[in-house]
N, C-alpha and C. Protein backbone atom coordinates (compact mmCIF):
# COMPACT_ATOMS: atom_id res chain seq x y z
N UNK A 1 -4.66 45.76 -21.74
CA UNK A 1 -4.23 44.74 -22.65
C UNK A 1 -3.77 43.51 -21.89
N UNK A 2 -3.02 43.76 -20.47
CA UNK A 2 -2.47 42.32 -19.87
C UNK A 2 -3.57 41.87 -19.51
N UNK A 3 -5.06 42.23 -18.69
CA UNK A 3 -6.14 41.50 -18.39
C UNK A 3 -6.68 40.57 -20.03
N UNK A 4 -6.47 41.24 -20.80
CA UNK A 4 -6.74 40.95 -22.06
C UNK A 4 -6.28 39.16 -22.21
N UNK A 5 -4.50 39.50 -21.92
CA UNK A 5 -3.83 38.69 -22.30
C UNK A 5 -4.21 37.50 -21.16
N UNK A 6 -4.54 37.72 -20.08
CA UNK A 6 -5.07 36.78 -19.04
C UNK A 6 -6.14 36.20 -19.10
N UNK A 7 -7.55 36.75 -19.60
CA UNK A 7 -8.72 35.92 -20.05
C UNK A 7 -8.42 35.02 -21.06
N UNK A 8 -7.74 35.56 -22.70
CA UNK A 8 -7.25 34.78 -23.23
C UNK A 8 -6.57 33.57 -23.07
N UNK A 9 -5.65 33.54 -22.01
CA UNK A 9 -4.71 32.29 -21.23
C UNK A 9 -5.83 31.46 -20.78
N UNK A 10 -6.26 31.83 -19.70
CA UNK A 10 -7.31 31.28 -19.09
C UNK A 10 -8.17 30.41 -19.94
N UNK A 11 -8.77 31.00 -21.18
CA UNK A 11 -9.78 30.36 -22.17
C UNK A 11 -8.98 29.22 -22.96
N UNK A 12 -7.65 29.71 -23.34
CA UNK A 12 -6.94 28.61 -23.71
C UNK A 12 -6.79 27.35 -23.32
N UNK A 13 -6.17 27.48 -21.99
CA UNK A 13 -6.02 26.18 -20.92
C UNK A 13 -6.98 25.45 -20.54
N UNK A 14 -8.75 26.13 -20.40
CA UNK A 14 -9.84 25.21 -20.55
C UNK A 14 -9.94 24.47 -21.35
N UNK A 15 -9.48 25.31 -22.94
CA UNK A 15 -9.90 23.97 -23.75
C UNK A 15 -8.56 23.17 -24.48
N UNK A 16 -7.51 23.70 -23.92
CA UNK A 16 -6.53 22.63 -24.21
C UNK A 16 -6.61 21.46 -23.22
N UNK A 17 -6.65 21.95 -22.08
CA UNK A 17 -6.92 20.20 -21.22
C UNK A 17 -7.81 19.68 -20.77
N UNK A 18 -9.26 20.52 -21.46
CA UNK A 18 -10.63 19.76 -21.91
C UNK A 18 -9.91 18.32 -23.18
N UNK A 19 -9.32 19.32 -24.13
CA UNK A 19 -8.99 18.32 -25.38
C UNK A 19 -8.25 17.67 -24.88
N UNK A 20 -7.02 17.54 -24.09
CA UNK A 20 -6.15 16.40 -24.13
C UNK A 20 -6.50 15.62 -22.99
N UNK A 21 -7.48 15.94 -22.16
CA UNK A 21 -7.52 16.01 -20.80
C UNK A 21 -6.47 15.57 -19.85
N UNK A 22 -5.69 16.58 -19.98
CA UNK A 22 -4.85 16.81 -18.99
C UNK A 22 -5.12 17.03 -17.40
N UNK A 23 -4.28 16.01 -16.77
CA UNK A 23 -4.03 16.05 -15.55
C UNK A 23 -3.56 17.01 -15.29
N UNK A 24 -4.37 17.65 -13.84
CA UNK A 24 -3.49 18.66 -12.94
C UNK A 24 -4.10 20.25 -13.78
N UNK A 25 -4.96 19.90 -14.62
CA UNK A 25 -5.76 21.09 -15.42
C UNK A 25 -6.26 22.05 -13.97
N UNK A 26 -6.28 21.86 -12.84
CA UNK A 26 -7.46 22.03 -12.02
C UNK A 26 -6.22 23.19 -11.37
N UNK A 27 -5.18 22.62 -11.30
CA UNK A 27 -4.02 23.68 -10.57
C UNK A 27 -3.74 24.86 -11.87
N UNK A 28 -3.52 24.64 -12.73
CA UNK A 28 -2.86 25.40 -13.92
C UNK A 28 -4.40 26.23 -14.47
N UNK A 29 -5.43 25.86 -14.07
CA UNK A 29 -6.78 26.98 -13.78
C UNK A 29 -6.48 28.04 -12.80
N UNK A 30 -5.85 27.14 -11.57
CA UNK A 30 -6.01 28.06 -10.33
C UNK A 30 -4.89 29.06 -10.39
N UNK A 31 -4.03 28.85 -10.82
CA UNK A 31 -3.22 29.38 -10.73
C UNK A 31 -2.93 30.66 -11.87
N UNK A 32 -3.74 30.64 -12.75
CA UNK A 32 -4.06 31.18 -14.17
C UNK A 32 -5.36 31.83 -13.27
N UNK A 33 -6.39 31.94 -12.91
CA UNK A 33 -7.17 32.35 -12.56
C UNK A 33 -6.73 33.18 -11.55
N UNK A 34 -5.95 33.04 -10.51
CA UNK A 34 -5.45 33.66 -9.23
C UNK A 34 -4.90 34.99 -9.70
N UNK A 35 -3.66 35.08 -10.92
CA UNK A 35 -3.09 35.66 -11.27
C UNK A 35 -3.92 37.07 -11.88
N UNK A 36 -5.45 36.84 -12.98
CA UNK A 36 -6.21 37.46 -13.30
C UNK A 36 -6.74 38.35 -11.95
N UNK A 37 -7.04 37.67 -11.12
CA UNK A 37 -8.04 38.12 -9.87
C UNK A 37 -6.87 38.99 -9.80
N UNK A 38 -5.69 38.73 -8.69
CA UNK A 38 -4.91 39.79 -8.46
C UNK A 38 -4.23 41.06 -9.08
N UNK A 39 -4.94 40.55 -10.66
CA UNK A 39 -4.47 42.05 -11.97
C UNK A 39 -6.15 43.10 -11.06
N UNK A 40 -6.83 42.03 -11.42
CA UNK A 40 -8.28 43.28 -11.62
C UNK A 40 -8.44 43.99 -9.73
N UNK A 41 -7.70 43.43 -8.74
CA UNK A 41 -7.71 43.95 -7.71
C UNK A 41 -6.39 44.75 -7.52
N UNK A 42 -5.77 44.84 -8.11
CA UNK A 42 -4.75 46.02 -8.10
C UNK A 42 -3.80 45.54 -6.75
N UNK A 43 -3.80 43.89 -6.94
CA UNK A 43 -2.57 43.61 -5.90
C UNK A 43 -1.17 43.95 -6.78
N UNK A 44 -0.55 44.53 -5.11
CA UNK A 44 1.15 45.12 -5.88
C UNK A 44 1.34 46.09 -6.62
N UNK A 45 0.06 46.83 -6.40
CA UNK A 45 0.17 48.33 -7.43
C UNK A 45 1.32 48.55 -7.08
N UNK A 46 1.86 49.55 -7.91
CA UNK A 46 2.80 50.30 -7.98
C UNK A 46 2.40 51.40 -6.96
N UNK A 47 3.72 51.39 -5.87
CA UNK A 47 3.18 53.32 -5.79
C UNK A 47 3.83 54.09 -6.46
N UNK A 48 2.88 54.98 -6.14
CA UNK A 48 2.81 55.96 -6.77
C UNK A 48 3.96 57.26 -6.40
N UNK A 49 4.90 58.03 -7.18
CA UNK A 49 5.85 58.94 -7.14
C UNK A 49 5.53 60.39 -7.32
N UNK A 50 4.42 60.76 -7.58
CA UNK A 50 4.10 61.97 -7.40
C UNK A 50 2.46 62.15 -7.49
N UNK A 51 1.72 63.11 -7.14
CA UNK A 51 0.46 63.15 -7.46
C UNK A 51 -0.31 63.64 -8.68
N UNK A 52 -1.11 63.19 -9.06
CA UNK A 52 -1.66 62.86 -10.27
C UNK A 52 -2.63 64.38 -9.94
N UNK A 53 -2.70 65.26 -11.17
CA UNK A 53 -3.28 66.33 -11.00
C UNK A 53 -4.39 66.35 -12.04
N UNK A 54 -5.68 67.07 -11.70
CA UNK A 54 -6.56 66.53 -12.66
C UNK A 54 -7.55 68.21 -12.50
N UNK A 55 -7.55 68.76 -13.96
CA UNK A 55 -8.10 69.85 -14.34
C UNK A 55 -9.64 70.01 -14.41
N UNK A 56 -10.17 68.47 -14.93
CA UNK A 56 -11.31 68.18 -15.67
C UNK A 56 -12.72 67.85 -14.48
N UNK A 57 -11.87 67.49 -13.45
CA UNK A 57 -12.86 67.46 -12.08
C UNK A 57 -13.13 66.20 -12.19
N UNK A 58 -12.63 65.10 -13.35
CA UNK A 58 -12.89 63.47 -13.57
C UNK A 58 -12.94 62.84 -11.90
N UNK A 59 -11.81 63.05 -11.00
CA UNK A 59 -11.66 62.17 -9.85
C UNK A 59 -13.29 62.61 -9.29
N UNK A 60 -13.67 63.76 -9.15
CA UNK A 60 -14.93 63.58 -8.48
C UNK A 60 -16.11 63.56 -9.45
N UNK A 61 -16.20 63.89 -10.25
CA UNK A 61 -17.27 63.11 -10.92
C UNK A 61 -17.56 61.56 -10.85
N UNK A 62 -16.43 61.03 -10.86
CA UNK A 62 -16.76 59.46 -11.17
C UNK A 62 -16.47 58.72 -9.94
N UNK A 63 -16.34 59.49 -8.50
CA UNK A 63 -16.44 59.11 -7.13
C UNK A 63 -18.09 59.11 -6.82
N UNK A 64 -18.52 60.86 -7.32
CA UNK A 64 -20.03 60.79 -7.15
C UNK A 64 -20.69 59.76 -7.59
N UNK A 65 -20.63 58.57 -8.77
CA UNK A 65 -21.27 57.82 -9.31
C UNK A 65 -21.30 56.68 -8.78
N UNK A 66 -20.53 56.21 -7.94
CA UNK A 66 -20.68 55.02 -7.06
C UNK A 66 -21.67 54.95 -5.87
N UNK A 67 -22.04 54.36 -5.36
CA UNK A 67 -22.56 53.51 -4.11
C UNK A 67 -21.58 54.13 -3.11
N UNK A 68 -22.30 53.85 -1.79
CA UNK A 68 -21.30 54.10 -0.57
C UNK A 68 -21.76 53.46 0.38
N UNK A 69 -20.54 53.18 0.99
CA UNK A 69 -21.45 52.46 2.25
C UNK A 69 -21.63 53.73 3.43
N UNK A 70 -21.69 52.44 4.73
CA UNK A 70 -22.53 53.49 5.81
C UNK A 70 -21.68 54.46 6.61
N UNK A 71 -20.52 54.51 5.95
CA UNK A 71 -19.11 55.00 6.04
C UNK A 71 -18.92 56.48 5.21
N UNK A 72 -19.60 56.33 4.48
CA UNK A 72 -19.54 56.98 3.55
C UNK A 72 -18.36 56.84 2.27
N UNK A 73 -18.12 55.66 2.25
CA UNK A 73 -16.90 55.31 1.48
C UNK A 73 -17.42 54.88 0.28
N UNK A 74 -16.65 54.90 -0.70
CA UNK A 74 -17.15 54.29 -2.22
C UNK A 74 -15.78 53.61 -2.57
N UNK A 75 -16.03 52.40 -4.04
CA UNK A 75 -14.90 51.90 -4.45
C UNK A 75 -14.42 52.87 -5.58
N UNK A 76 -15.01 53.59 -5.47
CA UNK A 76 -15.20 54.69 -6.37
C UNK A 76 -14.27 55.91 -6.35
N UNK A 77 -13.88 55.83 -5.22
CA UNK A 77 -12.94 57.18 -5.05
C UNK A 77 -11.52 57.12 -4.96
N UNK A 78 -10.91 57.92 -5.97
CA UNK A 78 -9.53 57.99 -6.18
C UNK A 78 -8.39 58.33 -4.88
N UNK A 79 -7.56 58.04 -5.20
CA UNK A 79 -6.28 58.51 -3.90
C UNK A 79 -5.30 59.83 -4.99
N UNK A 80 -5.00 59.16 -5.70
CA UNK A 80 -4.34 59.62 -7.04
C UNK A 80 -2.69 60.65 -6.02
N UNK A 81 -2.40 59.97 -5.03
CA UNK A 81 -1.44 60.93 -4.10
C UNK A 81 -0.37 59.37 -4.31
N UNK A 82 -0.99 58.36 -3.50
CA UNK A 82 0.00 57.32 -3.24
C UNK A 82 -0.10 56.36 -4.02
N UNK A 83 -1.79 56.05 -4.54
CA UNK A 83 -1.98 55.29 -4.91
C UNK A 83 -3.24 55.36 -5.88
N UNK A 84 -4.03 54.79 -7.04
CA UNK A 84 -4.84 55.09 -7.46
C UNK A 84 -6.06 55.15 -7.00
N UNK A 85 -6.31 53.79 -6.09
CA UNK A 85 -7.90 53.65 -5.35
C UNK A 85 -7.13 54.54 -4.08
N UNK A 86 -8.91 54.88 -3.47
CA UNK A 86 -8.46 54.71 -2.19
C UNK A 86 -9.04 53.95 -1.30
N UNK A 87 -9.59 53.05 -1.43
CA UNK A 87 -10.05 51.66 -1.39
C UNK A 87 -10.39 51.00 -1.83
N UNK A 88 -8.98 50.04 -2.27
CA UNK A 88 -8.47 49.48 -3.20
C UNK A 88 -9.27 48.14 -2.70
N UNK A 89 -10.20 47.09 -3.16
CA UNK A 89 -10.31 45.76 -3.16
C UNK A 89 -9.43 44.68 -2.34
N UNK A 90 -7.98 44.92 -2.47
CA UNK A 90 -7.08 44.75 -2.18
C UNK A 90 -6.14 44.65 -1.04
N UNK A 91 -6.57 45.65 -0.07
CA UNK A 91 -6.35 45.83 1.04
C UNK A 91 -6.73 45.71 2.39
């Protein structure tokens, strides 16, 4: 719902200082935009206080479904101990 509430902002402020054309629109983008980026990259997650236990086998099913590199790493794969990714965008 907060990414929600962030595209919404974002769409707002285009066309409020499209309409009034407001000065300084170009910072109050960036800065509205910056804020979105750092929701969908999981800057400042929370850590995490205990580990997340999972019955259903979800963490590896939906690790198998990603890409990997030559690492064998995916963005795909959970930590679910400290943190949710375990390579997080972010880091």
């Amino acid at each position: 719902m907060h990414m929600m509430k962030l595209l919404t902002r974002i769409g707002w402020e285009v066309r409020a200082g499209l309409h009034d054309k407001r000065q300084g629109l170009y910072a109050v983008l960036h800065d509205a935009a910056k804020e979105l980026v750092d929701y969908l990259l999981f800057v400042d997650e929370a850590e995490r206080r205990g580990r997340i236990e999972s019955a259903s086998g979800f963490p590896e099913k939906f690790a198998a479904l990603g890409p990997r590199d030559s690492h064998g790493r995916s963005l795909r794969q959970l930590n679910l101990k400290t943190r949710l990714m375990q390579y997080p965008c972010s880091s």
